[in-house]
PDB file of N, CA and C in Angstrom:
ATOM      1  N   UNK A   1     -59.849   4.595  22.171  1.00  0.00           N
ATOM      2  CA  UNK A   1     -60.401   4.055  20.941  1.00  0.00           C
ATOM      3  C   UNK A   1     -61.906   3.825  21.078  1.00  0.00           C
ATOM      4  N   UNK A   2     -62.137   3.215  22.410  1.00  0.00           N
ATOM      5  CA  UNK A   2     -63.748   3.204  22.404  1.00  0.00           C
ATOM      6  C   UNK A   2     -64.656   4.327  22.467  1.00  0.00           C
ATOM      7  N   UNK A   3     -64.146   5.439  23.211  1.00  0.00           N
ATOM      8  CA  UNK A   3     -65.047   7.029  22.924  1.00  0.00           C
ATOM      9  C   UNK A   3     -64.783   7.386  21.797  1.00  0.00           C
ATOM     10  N   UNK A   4     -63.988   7.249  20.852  1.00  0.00           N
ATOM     11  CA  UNK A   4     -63.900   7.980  19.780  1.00  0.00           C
ATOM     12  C   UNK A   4     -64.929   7.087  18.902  1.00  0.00           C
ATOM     13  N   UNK A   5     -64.882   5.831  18.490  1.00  0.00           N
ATOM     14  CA  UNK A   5     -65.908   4.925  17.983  1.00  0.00           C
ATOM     15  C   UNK A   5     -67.089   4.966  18.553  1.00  0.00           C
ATOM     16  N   UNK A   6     -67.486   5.335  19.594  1.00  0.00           N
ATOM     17  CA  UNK A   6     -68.843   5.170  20.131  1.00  0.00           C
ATOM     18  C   UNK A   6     -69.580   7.158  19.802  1.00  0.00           C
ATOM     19  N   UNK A   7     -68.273   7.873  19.584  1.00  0.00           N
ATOM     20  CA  UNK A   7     -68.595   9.188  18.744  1.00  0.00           C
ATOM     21  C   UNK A   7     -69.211   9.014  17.534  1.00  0.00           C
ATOM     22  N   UNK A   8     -68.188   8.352  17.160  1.00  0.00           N
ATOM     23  CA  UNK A   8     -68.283   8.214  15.512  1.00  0.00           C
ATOM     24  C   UNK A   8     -69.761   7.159  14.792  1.00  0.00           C
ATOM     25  N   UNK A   9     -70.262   6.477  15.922  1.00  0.00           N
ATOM     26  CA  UNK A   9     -70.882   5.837  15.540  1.00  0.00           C
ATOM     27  C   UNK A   9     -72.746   6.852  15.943  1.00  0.00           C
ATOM     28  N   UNK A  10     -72.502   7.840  17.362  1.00  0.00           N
ATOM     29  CA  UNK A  10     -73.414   8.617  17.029  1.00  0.00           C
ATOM     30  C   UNK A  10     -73.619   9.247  16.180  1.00  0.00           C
ATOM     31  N   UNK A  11     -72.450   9.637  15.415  1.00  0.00           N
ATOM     32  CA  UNK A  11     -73.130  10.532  13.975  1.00  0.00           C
ATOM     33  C   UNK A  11     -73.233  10.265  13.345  1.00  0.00           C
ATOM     34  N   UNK A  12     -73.019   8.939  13.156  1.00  0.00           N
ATOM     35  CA  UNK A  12     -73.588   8.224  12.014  1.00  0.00           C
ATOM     36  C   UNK A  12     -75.445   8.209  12.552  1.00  0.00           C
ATOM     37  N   UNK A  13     -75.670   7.296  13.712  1.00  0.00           N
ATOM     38  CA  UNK A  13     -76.754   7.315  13.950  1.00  0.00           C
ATOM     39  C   UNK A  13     -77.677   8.611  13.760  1.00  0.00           C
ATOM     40  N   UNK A  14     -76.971   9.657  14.116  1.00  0.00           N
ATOM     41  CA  UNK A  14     -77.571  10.906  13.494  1.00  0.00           C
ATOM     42  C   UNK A  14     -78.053  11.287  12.507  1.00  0.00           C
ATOM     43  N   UNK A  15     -77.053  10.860  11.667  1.00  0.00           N
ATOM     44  CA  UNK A  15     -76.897  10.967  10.130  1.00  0.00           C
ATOM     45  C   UNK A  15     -78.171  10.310   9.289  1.00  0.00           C
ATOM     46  N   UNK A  16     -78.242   9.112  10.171  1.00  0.00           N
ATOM     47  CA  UNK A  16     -79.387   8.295   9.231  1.00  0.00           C
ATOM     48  C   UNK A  16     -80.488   8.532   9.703  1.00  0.00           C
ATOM     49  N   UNK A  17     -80.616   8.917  10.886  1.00  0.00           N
ATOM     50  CA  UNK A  17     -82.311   9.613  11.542  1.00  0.00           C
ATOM     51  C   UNK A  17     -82.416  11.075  10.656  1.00  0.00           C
ATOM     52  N   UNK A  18     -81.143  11.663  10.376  1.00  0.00           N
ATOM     53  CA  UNK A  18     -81.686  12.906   9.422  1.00  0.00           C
ATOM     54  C   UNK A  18     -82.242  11.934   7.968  1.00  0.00           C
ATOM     55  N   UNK A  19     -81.464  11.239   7.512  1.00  0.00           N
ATOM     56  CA  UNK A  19     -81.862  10.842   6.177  1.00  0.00           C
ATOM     57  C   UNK A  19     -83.453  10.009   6.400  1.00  0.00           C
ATOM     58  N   UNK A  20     -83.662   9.585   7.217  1.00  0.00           N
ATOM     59  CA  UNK A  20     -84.902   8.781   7.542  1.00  0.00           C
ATOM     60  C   UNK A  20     -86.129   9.528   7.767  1.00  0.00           C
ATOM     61  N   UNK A  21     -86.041  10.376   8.488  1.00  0.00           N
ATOM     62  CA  UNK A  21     -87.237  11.338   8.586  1.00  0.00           C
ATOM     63  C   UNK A  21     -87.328  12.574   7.294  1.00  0.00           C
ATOM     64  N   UNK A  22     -86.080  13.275   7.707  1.00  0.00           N
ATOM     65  CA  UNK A  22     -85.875  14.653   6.291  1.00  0.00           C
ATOM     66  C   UNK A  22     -85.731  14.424   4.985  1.00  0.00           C
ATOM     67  N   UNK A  23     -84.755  13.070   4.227  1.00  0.00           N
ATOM     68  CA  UNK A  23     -84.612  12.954   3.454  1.00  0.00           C
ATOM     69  C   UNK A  23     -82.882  14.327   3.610  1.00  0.00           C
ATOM     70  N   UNK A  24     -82.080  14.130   4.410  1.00  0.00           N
ATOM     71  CA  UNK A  24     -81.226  15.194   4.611  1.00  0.00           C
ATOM     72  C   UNK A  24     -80.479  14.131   5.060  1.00  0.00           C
ATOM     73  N   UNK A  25     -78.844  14.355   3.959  1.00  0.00           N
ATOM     74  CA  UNK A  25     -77.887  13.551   4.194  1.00  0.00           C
ATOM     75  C   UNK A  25     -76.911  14.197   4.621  1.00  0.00           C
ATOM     76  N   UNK A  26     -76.493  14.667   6.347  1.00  0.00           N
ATOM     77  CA  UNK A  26     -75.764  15.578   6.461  1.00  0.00           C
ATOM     78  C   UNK A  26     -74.219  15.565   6.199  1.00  0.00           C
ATOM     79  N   UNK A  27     -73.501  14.285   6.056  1.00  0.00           N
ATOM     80  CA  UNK A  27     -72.398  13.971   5.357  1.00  0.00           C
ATOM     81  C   UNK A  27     -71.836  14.697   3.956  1.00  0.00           C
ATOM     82  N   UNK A  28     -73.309  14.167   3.188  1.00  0.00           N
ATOM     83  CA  UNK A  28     -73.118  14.510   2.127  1.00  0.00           C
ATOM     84  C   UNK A  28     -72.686  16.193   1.819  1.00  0.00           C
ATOM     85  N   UNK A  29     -73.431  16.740   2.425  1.00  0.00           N
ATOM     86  CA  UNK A  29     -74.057  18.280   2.321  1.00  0.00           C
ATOM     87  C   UNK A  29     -72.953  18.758   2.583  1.00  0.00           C
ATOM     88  N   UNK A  30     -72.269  18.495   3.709  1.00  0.00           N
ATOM     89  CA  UNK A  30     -70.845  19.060   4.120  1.00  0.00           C
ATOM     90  C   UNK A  30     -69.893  18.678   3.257  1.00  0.00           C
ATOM     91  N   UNK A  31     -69.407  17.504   2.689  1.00  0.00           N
ATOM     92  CA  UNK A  31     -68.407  17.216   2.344  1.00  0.00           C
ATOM     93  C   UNK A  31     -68.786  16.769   0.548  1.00  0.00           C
ATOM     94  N   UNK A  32     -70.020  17.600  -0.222  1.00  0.00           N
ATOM     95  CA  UNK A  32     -69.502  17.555  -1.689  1.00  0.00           C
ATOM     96  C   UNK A  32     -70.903  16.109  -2.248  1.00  0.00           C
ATOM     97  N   UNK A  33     -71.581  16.056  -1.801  1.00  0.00           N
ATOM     98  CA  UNK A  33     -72.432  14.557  -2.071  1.00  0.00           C
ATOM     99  C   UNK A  33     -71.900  13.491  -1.854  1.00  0.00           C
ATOM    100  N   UNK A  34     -72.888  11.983  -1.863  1.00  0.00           N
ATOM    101  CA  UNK A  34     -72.473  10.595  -1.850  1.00  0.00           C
ATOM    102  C   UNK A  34     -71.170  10.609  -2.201  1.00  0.00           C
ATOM    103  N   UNK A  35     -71.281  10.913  -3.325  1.00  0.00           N
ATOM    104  CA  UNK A  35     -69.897  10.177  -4.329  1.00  0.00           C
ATOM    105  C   UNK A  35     -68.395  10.977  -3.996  1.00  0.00           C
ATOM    106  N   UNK A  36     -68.633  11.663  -3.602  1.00  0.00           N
ATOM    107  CA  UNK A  36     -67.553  12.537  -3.031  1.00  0.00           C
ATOM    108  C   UNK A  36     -66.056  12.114  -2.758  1.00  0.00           C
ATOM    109  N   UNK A  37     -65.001  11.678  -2.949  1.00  0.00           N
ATOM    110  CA  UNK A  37     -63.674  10.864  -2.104  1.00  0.00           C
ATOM    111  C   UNK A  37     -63.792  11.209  -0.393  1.00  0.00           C
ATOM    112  N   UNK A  38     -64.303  12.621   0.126  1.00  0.00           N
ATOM    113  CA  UNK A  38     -64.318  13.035   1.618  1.00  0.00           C
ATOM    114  C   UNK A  38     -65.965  12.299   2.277  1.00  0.00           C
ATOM    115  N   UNK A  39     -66.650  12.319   1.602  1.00  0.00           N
ATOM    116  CA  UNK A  39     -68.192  11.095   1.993  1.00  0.00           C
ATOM    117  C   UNK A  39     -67.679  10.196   2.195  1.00  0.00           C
ATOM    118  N   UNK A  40     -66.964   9.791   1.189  1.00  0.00           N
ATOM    119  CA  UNK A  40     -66.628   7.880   1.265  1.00  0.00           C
ATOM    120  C   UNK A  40     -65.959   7.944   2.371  1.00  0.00           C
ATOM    121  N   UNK A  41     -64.916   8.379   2.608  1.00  0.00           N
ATOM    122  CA  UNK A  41     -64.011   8.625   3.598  1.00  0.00           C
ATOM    123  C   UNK A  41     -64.655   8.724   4.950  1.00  0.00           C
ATOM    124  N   UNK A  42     -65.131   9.249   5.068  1.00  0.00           N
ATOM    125  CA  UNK A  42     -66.001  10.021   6.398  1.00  0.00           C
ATOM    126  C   UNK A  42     -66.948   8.231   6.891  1.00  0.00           C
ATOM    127  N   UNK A  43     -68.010   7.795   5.928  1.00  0.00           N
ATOM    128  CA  UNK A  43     -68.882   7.068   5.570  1.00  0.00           C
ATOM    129  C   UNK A  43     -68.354   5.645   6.182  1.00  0.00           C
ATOM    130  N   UNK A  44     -67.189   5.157   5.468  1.00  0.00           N
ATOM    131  CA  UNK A  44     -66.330   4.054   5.907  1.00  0.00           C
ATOM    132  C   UNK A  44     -65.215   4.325   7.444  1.00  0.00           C
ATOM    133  N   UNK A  45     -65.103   5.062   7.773  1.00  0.00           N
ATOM    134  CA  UNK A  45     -64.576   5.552   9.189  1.00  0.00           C
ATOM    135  C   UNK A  45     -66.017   5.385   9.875  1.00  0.00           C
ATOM    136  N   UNK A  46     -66.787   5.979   9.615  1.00  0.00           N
ATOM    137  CA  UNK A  46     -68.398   5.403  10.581  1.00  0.00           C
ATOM    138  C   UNK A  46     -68.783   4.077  10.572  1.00  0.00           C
ATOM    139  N   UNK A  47     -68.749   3.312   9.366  1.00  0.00           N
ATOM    140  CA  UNK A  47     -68.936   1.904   9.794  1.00  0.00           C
ATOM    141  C   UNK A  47     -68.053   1.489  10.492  1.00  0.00           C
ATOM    142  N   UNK A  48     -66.835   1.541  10.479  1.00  0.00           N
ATOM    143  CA  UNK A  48     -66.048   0.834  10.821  1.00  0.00           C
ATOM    144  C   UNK A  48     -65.843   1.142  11.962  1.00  0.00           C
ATOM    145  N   UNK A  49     -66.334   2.397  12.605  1.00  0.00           N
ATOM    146  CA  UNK A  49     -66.475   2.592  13.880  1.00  0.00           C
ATOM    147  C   UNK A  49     -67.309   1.804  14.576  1.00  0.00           C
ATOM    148  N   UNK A  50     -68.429   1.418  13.649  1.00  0.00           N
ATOM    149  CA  UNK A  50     -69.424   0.852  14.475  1.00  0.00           C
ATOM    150  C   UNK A  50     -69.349  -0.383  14.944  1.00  0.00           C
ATOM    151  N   UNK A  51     -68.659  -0.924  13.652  1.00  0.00           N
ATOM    152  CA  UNK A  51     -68.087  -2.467  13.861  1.00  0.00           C
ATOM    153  C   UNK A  51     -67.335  -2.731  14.833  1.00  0.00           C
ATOM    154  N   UNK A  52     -66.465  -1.703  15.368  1.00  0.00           N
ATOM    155  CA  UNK A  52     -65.942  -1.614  16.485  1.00  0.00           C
ATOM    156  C   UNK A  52     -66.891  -1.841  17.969  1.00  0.00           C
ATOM    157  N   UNK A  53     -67.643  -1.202  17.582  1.00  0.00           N
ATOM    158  CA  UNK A  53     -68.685  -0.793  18.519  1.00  0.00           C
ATOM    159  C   UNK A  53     -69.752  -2.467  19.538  1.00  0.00           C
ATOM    160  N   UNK A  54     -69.367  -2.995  17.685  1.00  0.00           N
ATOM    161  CA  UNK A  54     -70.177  -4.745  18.291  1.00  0.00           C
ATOM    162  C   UNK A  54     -69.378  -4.996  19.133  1.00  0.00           C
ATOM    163  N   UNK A  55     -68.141  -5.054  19.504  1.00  0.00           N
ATOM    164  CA  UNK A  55     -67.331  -5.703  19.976  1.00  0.00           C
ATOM    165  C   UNK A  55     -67.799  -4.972  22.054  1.00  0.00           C
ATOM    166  N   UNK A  56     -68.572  -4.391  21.533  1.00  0.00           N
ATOM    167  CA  UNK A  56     -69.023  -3.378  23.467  1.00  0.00           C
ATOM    168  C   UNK A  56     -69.854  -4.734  23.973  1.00  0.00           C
ATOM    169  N   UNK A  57     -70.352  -5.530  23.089  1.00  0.00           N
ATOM    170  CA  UNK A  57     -71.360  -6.180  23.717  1.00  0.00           C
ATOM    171  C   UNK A  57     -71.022  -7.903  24.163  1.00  0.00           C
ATOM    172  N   UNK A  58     -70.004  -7.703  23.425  1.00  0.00           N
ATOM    173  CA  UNK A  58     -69.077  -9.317  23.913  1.00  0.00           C
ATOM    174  C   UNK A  58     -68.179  -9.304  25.137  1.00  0.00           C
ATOM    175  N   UNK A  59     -67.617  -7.727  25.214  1.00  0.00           N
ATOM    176  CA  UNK A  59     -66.720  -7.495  26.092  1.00  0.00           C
ATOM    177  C   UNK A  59     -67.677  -7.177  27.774  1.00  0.00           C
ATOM    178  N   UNK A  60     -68.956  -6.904  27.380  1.00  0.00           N
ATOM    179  CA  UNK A  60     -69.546  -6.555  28.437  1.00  0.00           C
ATOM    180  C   UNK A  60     -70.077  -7.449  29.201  1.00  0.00           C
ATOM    181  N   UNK A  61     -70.346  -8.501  28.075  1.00  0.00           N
ATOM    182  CA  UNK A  61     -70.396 -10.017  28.589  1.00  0.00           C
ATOM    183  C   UNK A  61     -69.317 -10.799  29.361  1.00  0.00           C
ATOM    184  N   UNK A  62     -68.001 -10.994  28.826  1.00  0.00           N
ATOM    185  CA  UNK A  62     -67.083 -11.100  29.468  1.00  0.00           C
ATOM    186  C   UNK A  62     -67.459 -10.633  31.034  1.00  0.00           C
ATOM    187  N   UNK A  63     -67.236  -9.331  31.026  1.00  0.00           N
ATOM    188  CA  UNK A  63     -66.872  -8.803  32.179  1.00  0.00           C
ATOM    189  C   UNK A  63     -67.923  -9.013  33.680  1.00  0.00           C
ATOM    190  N   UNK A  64     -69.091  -9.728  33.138  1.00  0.00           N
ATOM    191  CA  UNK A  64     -70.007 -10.312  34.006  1.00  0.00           C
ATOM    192  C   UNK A  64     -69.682 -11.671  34.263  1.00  0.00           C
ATOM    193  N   UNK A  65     -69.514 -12.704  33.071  1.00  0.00           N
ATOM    194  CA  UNK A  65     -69.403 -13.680  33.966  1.00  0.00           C
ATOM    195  C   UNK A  65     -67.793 -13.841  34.385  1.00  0.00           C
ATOM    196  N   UNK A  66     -66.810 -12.873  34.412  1.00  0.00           N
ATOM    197  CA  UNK A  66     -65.737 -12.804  35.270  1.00  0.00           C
ATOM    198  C   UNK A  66     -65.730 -12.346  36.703  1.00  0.00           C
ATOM    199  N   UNK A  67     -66.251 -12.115  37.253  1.00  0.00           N
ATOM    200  CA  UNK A  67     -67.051 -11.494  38.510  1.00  0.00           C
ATOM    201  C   UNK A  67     -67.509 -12.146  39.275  1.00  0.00           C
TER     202      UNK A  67
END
């Protein structure tokens, strides 16, 4: 679960360095624009990956002062 979220959360990061510099939303482009049902889809699986992702930095904590 954590490589697949820490995937999912690079392409997102990808995603928004294209939209930030190019003005190129590569989500969109593939899957039909913003509004799309497969964007949204795609879009909310990336956050929610990422949100996953906070959870790397509590657990990493843990694991130091258990040691």
């Amino acid at each position: 679960m954590d490589t697949i979220a820490m995937i999912l959360s690079v392409i997102g990061c990808l995603n928004w360095g294209l939209v930030g510099i190019f003005r190129f939303d590569l989500v969109a482009w593939l899957f039909g624009g913003q509004g799309s049902l497969i964007s949204r889809i795609v879009y909310t699986i990336v956050g929610l990956a990422g949100l996953w992702c906070i959870s790397f930095l509590f657990r990493r904590h843990a694991l130091v002062e258990g040691e």
